[in-house]
Protein backbone atom coordinates (compact mmCIF):
# COMPACT_ATOMS: atom_id res chain seq x y z
CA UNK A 1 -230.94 105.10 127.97
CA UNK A 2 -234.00 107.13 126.76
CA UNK A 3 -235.75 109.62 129.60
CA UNK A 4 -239.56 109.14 130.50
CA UNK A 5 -240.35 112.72 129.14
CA UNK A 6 -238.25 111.40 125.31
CA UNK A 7 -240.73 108.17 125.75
CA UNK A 8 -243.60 110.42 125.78
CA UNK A 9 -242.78 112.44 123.09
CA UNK A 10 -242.34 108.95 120.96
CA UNK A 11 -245.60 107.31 122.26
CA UNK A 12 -247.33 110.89 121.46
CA UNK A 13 -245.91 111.22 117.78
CA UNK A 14 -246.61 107.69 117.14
CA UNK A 15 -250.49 107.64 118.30
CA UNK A 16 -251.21 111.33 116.02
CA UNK A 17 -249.30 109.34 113.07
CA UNK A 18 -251.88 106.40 113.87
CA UNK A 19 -255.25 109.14 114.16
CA UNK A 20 -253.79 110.82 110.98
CA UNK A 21 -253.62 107.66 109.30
CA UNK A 22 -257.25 106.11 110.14
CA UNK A 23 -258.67 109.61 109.45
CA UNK A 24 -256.99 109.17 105.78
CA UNK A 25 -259.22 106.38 104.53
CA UNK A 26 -261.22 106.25 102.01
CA UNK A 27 -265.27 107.80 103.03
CA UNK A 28 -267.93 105.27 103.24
CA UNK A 29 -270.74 105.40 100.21
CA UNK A 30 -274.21 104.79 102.17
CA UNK A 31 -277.65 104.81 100.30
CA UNK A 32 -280.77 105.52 101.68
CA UNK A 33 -283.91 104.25 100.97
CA UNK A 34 -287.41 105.32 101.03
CA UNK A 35 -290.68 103.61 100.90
CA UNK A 36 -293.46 105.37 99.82
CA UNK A 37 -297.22 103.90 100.46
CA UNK A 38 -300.33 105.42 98.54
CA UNK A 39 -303.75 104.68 99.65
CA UNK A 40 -306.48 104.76 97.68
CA UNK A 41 -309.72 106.30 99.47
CA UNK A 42 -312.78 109.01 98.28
CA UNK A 43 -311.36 112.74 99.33
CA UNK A 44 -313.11 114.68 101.90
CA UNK A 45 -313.48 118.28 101.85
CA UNK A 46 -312.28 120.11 104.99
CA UNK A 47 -311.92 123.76 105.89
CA UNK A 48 -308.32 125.76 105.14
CA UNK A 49 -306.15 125.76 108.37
CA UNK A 50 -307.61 122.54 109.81
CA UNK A 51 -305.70 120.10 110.33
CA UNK A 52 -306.97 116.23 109.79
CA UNK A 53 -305.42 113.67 111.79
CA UNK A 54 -305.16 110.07 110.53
């Protein structure tokens, strides 16, 4: 017959095996994309330091 504190110490080994384990697998590959847009449009001439809101 096993003590409560003995129980805990099993349960506690057994759930840092399990983290160790998932924290072992293999890193995920994720690609990003990006979608760039170019407008076509005569240019306008503005002033340095001014910003031009569209």
């Amino acid at each position: 017959m096993t003590t409560w504190y003995r129980r805990l110490g099993f349960l506690a080994c057994g759930l840092a095996l399990l983290l160790a384990l998932g924290g072992c697998r293999h890193r995920e590959h994720r690609t990003m994309r990006v979608h760039q847009e170019q407008q076509e449009g005569e240019v306008q001439e503005v002033r340095p330091g001014e910003m031009v809101v569209e």
